[in-house]
C-alpha atoms as a PDB file:
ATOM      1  CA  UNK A   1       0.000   0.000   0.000  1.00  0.00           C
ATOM      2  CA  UNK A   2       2.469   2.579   0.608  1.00  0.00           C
ATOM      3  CA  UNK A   3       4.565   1.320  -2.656  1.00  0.00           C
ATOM      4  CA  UNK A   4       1.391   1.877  -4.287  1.00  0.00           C
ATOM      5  CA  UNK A   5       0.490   5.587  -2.488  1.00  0.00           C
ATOM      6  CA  UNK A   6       3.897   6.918  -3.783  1.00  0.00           C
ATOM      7  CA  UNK A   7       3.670   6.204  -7.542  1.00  0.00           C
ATOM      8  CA  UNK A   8      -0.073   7.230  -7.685  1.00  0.00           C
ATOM      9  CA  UNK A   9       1.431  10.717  -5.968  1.00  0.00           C
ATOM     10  CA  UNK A  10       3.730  10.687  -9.104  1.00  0.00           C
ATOM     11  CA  UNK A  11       1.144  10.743 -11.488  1.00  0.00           C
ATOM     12  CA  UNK A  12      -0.760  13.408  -9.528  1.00  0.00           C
ATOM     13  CA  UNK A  13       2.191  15.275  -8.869  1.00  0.00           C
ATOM     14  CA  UNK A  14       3.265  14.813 -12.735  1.00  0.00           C
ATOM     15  CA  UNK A  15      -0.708  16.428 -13.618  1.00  0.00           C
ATOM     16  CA  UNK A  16      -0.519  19.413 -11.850  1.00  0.00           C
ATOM     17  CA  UNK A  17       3.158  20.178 -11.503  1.00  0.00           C
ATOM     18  CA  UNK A  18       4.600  19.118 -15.261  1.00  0.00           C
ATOM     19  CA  UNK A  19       1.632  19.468 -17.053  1.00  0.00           C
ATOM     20  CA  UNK A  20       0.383  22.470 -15.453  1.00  0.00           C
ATOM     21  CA  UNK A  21      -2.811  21.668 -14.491  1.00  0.00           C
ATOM     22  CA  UNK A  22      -4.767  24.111 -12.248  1.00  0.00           C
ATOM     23  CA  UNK A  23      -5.840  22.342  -8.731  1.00  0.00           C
ATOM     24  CA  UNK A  24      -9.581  22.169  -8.470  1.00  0.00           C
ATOM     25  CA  UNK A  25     -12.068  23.891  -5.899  1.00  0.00           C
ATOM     26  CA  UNK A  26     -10.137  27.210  -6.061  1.00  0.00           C
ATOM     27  CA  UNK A  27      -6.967  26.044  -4.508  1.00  0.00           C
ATOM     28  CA  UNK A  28      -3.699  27.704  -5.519  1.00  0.00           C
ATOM     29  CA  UNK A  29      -0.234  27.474  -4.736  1.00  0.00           C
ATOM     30  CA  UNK A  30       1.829  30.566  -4.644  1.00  0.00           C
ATOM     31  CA  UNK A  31       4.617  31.221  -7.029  1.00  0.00           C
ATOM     32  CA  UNK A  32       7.803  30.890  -6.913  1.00  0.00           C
ATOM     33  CA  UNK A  33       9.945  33.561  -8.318  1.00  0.00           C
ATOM     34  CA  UNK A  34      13.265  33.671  -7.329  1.00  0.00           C
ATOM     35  CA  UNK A  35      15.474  31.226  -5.156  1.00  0.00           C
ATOM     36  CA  UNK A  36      14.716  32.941  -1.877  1.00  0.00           C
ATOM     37  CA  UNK A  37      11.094  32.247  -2.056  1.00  0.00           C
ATOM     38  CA  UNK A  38      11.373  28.290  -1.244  1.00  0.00           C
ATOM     39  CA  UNK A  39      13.205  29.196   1.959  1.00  0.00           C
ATOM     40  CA  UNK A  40      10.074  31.545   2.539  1.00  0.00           C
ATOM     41  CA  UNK A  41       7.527  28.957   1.838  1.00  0.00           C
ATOM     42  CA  UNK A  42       9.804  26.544   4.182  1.00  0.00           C
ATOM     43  CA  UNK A  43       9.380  28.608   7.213  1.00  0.00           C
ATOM     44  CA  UNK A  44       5.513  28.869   6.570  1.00  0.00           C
ATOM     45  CA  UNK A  45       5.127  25.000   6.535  1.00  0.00           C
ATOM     46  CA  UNK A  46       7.536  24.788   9.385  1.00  0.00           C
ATOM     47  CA  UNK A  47       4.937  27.291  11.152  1.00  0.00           C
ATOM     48  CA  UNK A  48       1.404  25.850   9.673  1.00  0.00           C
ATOM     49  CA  UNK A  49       3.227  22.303  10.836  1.00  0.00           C
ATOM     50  CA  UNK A  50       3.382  23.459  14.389  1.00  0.00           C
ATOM     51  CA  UNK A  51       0.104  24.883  14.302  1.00  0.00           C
ATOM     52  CA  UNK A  52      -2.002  21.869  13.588  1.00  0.00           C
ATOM     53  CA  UNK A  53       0.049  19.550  15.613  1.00  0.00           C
ATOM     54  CA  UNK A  54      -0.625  22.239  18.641  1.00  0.00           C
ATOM     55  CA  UNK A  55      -4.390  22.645  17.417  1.00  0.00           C
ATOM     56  CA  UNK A  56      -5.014  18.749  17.125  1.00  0.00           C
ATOM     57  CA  UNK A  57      -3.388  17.951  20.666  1.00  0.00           C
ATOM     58  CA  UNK A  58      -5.314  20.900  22.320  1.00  0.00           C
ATOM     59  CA  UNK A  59      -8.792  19.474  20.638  1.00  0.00           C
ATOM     60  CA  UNK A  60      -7.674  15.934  21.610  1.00  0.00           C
ATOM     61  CA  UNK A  61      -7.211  16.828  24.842  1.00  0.00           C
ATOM     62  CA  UNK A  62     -10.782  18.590  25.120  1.00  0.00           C
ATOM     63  CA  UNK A  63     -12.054  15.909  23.256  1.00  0.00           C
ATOM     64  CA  UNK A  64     -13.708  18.210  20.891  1.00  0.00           C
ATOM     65  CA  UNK A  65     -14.954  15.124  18.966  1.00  0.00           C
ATOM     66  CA  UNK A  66     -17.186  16.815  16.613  1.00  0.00           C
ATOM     67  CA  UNK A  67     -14.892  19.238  15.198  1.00  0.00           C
ATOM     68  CA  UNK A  68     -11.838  16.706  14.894  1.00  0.00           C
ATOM     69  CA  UNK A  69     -14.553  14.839  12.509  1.00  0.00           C
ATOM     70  CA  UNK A  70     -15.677  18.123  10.779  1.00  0.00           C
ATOM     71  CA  UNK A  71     -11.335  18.469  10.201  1.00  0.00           C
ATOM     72  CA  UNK A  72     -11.083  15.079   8.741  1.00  0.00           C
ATOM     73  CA  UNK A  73     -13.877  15.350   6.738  1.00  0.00           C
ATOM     74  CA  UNK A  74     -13.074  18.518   4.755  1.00  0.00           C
ATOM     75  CA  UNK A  75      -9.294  17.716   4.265  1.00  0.00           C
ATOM     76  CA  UNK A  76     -10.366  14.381   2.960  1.00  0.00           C
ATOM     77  CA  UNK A  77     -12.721  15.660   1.097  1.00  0.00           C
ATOM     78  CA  UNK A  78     -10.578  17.913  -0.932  1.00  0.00           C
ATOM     79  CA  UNK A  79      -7.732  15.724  -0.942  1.00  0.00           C
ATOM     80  CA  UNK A  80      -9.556  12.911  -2.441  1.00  0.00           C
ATOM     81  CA  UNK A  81     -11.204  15.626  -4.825  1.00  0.00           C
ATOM     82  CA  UNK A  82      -7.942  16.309  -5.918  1.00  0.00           C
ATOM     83  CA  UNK A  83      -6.492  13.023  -6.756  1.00  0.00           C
ATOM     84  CA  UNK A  84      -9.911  11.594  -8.484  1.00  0.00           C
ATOM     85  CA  UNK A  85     -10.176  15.436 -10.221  1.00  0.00           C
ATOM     86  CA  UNK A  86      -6.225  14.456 -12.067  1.00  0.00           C
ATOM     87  CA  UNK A  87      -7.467  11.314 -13.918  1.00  0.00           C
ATOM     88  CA  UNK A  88     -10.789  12.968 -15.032  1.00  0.00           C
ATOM     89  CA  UNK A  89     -10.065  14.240 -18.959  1.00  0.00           C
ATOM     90  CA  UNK A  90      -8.758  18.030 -18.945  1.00  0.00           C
ATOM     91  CA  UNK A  91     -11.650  18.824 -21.454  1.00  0.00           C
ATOM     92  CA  UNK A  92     -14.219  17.599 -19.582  1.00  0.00           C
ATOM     93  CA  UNK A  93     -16.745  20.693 -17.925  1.00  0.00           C
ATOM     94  CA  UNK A  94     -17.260  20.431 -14.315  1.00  0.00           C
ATOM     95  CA  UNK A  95     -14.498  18.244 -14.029  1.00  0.00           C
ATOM     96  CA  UNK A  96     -14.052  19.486 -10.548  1.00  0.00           C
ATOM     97  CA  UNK A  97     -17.922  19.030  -9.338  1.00  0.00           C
ATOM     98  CA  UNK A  98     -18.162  15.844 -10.679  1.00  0.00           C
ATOM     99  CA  UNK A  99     -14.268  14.661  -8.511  1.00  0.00           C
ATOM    100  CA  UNK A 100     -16.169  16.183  -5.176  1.00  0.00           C
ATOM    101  CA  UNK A 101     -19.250  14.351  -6.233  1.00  0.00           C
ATOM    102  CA  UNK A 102     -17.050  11.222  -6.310  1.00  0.00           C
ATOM    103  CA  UNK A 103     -14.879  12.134  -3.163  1.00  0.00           C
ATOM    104  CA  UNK A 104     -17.840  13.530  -0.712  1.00  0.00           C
ATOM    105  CA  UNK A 105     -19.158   9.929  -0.240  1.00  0.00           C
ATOM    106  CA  UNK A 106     -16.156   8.472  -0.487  1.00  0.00           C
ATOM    107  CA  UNK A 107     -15.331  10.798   2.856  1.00  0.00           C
ATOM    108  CA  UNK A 108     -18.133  10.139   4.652  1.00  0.00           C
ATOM    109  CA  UNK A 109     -18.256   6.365   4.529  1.00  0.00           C
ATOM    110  CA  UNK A 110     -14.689   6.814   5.243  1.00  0.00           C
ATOM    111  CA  UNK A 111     -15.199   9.621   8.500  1.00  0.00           C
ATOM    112  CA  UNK A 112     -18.421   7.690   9.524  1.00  0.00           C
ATOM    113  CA  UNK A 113     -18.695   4.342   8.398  1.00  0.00           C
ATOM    114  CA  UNK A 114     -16.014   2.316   9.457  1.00  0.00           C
ATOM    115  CA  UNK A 115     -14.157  -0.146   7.394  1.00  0.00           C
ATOM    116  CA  UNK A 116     -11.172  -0.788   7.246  1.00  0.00           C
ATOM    117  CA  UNK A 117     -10.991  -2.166   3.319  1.00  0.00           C
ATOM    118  CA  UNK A 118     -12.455   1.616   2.554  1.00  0.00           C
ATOM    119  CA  UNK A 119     -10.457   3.189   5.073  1.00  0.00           C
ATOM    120  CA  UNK A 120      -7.177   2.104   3.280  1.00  0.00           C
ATOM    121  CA  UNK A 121      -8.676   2.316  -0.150  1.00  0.00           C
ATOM    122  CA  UNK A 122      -9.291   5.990   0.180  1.00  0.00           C
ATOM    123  CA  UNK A 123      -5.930   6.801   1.999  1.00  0.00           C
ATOM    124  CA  UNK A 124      -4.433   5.432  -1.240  1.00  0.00           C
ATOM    125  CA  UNK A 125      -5.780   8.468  -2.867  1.00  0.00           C
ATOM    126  CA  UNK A 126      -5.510  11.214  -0.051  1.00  0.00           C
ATOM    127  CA  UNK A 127      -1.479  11.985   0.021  1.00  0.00           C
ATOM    128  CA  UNK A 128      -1.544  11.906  -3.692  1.00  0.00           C
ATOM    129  CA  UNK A 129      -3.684  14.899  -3.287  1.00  0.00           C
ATOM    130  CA  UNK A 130      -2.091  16.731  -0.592  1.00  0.00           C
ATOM    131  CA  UNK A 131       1.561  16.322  -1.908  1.00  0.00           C
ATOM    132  CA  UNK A 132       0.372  17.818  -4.901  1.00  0.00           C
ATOM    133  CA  UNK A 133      -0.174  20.979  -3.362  1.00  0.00           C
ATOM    134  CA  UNK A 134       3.105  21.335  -1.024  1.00  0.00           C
ATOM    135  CA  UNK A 135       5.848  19.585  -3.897  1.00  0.00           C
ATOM    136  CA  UNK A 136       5.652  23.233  -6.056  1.00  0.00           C
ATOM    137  CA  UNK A 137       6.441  25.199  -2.780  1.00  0.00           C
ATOM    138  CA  UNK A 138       9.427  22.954  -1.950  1.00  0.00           C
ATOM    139  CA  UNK A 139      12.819  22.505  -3.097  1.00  0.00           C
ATOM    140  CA  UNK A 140      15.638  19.851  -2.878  1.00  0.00           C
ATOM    141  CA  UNK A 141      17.384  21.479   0.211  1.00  0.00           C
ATOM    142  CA  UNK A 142      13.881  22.467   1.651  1.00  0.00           C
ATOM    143  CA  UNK A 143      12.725  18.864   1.881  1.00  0.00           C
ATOM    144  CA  UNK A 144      16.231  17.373   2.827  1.00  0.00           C
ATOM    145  CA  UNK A 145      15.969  19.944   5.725  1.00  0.00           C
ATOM    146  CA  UNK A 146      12.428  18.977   6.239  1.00  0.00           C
ATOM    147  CA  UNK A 147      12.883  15.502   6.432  1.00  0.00           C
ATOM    148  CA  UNK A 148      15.871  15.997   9.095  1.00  0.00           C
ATOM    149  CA  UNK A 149      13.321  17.890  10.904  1.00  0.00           C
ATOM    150  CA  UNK A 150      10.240  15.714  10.660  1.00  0.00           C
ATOM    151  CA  UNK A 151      12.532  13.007  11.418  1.00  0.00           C
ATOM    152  CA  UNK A 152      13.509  14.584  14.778  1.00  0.00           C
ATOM    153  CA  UNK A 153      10.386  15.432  16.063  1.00  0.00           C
ATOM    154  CA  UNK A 154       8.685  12.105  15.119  1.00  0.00           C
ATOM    155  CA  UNK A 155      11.651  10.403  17.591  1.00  0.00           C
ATOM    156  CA  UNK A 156      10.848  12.837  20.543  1.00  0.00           C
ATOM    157  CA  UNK A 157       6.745  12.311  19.805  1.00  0.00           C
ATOM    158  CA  UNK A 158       6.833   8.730  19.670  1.00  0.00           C
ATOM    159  CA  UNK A 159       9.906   7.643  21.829  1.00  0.00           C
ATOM    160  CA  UNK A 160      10.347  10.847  24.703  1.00  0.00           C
ATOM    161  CA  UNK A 161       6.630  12.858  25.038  1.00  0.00           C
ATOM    162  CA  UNK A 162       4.415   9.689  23.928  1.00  0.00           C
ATOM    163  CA  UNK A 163       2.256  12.055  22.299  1.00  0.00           C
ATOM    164  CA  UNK A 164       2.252  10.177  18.894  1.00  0.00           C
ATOM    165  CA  UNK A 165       0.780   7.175  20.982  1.00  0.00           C
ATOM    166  CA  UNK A 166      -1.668   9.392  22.618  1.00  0.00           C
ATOM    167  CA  UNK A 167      -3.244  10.905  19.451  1.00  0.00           C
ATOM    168  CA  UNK A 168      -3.376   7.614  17.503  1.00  0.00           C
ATOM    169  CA  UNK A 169      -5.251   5.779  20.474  1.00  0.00           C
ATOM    170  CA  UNK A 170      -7.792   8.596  20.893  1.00  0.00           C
ATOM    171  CA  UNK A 171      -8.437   8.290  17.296  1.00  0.00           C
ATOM    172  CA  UNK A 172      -8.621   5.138  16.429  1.00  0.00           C
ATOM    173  CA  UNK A 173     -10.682   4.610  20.279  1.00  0.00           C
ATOM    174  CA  UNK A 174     -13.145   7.311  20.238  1.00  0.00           C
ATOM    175  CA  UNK A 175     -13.223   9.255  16.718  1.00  0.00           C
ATOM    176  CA  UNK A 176     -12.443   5.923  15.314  1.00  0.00           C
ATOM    177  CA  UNK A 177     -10.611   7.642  12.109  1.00  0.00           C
ATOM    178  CA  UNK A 178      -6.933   7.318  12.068  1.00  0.00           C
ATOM    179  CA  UNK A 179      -4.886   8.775   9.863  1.00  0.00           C
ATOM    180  CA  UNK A 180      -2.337   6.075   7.804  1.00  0.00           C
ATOM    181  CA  UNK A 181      -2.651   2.608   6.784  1.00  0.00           C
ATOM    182  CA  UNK A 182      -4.977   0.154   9.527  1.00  0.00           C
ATOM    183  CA  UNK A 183      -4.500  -3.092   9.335  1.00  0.00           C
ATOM    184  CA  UNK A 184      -6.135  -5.530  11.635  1.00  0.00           C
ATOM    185  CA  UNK A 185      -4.621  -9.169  12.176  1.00  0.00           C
ATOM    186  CA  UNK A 186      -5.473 -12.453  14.190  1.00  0.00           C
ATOM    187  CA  UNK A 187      -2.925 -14.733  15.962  1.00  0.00           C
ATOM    188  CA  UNK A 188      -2.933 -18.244  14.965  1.00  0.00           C
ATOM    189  CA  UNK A 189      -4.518 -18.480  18.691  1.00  0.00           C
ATOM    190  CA  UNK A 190      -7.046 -16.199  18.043  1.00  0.00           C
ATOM    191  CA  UNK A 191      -8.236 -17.727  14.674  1.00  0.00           C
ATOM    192  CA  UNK A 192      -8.314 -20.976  16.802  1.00  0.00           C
ATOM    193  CA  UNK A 193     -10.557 -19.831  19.002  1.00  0.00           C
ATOM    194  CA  UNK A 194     -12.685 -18.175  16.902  1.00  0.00           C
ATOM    195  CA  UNK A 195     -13.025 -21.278  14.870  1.00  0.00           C
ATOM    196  CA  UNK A 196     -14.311 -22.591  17.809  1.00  0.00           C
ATOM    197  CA  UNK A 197     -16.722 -20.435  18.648  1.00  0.00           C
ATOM    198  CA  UNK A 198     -18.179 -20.648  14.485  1.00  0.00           C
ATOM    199  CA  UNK A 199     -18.742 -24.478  15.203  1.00  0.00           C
ATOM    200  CA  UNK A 200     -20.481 -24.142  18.827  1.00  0.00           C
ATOM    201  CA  UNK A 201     -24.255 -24.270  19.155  1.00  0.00           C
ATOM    202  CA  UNK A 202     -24.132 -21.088  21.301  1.00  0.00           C
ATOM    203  CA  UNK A 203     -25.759 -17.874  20.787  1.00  0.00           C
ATOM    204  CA  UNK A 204     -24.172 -16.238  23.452  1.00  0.00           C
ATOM    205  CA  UNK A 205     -21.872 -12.937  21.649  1.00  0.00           C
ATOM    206  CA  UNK A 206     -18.225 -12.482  22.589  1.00  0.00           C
ATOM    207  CA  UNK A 207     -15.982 -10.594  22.239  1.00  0.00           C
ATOM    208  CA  UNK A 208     -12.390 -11.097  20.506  1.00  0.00           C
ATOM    209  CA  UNK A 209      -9.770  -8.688  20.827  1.00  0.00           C
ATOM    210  CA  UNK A 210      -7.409  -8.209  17.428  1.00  0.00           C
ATOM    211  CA  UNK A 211      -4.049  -6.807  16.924  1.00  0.00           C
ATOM    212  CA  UNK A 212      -3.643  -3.829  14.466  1.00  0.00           C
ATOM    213  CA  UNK A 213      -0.521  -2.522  12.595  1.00  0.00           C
ATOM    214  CA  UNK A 214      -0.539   1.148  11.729  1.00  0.00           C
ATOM    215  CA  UNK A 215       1.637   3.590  10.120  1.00  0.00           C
ATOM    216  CA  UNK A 216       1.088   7.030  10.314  1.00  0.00           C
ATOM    217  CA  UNK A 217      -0.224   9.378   7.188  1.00  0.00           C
ATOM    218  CA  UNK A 218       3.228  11.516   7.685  1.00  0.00           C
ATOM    219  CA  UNK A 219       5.321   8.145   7.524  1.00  0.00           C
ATOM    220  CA  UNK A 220       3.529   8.173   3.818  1.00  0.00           C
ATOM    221  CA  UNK A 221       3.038  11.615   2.766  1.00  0.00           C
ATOM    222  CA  UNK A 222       6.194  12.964   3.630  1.00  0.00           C
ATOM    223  CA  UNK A 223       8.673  10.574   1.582  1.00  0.00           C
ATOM    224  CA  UNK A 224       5.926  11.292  -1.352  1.00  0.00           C
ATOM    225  CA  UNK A 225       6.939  15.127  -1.642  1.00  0.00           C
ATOM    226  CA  UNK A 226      10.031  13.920  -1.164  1.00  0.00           C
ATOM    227  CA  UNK A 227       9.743  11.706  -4.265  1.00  0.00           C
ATOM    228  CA  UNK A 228       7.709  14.988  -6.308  1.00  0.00           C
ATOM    229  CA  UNK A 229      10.227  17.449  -5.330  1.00  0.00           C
ATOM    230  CA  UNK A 230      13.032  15.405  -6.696  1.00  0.00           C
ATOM    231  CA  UNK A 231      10.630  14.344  -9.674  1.00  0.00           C
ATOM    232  CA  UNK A 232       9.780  17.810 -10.582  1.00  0.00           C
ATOM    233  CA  UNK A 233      13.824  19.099 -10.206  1.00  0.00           C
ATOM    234  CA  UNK A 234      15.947  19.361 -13.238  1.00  0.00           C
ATOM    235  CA  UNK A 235      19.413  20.026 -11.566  1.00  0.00           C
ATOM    236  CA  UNK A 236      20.771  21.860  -8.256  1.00  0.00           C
ATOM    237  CA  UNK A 237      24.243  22.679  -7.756  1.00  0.00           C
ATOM    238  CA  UNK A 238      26.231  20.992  -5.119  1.00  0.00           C
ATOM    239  CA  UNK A 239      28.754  22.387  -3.043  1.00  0.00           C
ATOM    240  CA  UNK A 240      32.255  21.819  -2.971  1.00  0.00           C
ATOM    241  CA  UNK A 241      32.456  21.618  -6.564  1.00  0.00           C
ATOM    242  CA  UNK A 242      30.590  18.923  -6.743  1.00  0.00           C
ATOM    243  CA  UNK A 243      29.131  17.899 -10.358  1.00  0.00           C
ATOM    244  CA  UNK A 244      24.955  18.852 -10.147  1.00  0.00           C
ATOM    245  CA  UNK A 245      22.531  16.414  -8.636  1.00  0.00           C
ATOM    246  CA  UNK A 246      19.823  15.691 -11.360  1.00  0.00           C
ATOM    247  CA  UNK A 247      16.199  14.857 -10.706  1.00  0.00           C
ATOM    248  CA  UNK A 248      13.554  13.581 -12.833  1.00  0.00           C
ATOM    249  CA  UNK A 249      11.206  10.097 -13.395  1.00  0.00           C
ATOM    250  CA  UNK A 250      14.025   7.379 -12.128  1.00  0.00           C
ATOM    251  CA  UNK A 251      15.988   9.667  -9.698  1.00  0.00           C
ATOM    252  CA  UNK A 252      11.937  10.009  -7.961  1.00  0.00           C
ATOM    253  CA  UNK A 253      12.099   6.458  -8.314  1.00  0.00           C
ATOM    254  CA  UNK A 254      15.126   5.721  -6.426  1.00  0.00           C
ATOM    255  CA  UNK A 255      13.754   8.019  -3.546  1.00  0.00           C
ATOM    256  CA  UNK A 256      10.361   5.523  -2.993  1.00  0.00           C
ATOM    257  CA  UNK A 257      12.545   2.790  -3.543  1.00  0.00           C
ATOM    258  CA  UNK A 258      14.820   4.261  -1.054  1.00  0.00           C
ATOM    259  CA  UNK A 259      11.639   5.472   1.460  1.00  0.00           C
ATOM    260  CA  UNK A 260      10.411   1.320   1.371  1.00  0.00           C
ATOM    261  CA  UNK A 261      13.703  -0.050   2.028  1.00  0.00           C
ATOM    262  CA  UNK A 262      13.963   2.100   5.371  1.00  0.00           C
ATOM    263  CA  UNK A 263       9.886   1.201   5.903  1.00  0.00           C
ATOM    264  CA  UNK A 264      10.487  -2.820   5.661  1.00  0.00           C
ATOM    265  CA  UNK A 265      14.050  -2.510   7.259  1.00  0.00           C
ATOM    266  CA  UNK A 266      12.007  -1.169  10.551  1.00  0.00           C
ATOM    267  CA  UNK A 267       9.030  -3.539  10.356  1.00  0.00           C
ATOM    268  CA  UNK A 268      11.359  -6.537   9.900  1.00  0.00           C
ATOM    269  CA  UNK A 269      13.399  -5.797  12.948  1.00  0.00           C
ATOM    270  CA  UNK A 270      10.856  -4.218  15.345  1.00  0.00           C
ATOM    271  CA  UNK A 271       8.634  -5.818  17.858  1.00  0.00           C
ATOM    272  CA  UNK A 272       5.265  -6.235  17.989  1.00  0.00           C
ATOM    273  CA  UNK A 273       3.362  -4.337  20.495  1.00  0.00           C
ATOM    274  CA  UNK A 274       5.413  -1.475  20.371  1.00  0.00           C
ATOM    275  CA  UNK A 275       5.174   1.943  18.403  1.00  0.00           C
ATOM    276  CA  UNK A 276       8.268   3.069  16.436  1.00  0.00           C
ATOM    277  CA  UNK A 277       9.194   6.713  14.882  1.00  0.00           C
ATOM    278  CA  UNK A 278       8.918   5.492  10.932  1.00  0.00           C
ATOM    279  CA  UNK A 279      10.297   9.033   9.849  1.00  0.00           C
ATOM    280  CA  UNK A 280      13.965   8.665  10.981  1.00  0.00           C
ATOM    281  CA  UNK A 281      14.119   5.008   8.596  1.00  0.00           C
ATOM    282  CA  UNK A 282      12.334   6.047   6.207  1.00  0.00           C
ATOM    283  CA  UNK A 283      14.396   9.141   5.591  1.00  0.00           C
ATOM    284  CA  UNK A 284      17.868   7.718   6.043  1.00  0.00           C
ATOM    285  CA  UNK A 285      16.157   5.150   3.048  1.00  0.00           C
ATOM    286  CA  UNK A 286      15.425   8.092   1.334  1.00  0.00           C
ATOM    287  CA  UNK A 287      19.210  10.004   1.417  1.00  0.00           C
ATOM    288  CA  UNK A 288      20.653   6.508   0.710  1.00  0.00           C
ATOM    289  CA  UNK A 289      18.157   6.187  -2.511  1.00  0.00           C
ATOM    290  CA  UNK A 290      19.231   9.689  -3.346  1.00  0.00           C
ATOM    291  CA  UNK A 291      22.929   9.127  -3.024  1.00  0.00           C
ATOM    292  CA  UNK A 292      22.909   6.022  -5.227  1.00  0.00           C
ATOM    293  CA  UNK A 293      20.923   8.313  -7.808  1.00  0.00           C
ATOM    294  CA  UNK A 294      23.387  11.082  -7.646  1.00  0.00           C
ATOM    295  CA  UNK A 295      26.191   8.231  -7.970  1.00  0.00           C
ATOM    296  CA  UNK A 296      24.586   7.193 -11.278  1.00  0.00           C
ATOM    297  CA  UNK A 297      22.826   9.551 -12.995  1.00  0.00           C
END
């Protein structure tokens, strides 16, 4: 699934980045006219970033339930919109109205009707959509920095202030929405015993607890502008003399590739029961997919 999130986030990213395509619904991004601007743009994320984290703690703590929904809702409404909105023909009129006619139900089975086979079908198509916005603002030093940074902060969240733990249990618990890839699994004990309990006579109802891995939507989304920004890049000067680092299709390529080999290098070694900081991996997967890029193209 996340293999699959990052090349559909190409061809969304390749729609309205390369090809020029206007985003739907109104949305714009700024642009960018001189050098200067990305490290502009990179502070505002860096500040919007800190924002929302602050804003979704503060109404997880008050358990403001409805408007966490309301949140959800909206940004997977548009993001959705987005992603269906790049595969719809460029010719077609109210190619917009008919993606949010496609993504509104889409968002509410997803927000209040859960499943878990439509919970991850949709999330295949939300990152697409929000990379697409934040890959034009960014640059390739931008997102190395950002990565560093995300990469930090996910450590502290998940492994010093438990706050990553926090947020995903009220989620999952009481809004039950989560943001990333859910996927529930039985023990070979479990299945046992609920084999059992298909081929007795009783009507009684129990209840059977199940294990669930999870990885965040920023373990996904972030690696995918990642991918765009270097997909998007024709060449950036290195220092020390350095010959240019060039971007394009395969380089973008090497990145995911890069971004799964930290992702399966963490879920082969770490326990079960126990939440892990995906960022710092998947990062380190993504500088060493970079590097061997640089080394051959």
């Amino acid at each position: 699934m996340f293999l699959l999130t990052q090349f559909i986030g190409l061809y969304v990213i390749n729609h309205y980045i390369n090809e020029k395509n206007e985003l739907p619904f109104g949305l714009d991004t700024p642009e960018v006219e001189k050098a200067s601007d990305y490290r502009n743009f990179f502070y505002a994320i860096l500040f919007a970033f800190v924002i929302a984290i602050s804003l979704l703690f503060l109404l997880t703590k008050i358990k403001a339930e409805f408007i966490l929904r309301a949140w959800f809702f909206i940004v997977i409404t548009l993001a959705l919109g987005i992603t269906i909105n790049s595969v719809l023909p460029t010719k077609l009129s109210y190619a917009a109205w008919i993606a949010l006619a496609i993504a509104l139900p889409l968002a509410f089975l997803k927000i209040f009707k859960r499943n878990f086979i439509i919970h991850n079908a949709t999330e295949l198509l939300i990152y697409p959509g929000i990379s697409a916005i934040f890959v034009s603002i960014l640059n390739f030093w931008t997102i190395l920095i950002l990565l560093v940074l995300i990469s930090i902060y996910d450590m502290w969240a998940v492994w010093h202030s438990g706050i990553m733990q926090k947020m995903a249990k009220y989620q999952i618990d009481k809004l039950k929405i989560f943001g990333g890839f859910f996927v529930p699994y039985m023990s070979k004990k479990i299945r046992m015993k609920l084999k059992k309990l298909r081929k007795s006579k009783s009507k009684q109802k129990k209840k059977i607890k199940v294990n669930i891995a999870i990885l965040g939507g920023g373990d996904i989304i972030f690696p995918l502008i990642a991918a765009g920004v270097i997909f998007k890049t024709t060449a950036v000067t290195m220092p020390l003399g350095l010959k240019s680092f060039t971007g394009g299709f395969f380089p973008a390529v090497f990145v995911i590739f890069g971004a799964l080999l930290g992702l399966t290098y963490l879920l082969t070694f770490s326990e079960k029961k126990k939440f892990y900081p995906a960022m710092p991996f998947i990062t380190a997967g993504i500088l060493f997919g970079m590097i061997l890029s640089y080394m051959i193209f």
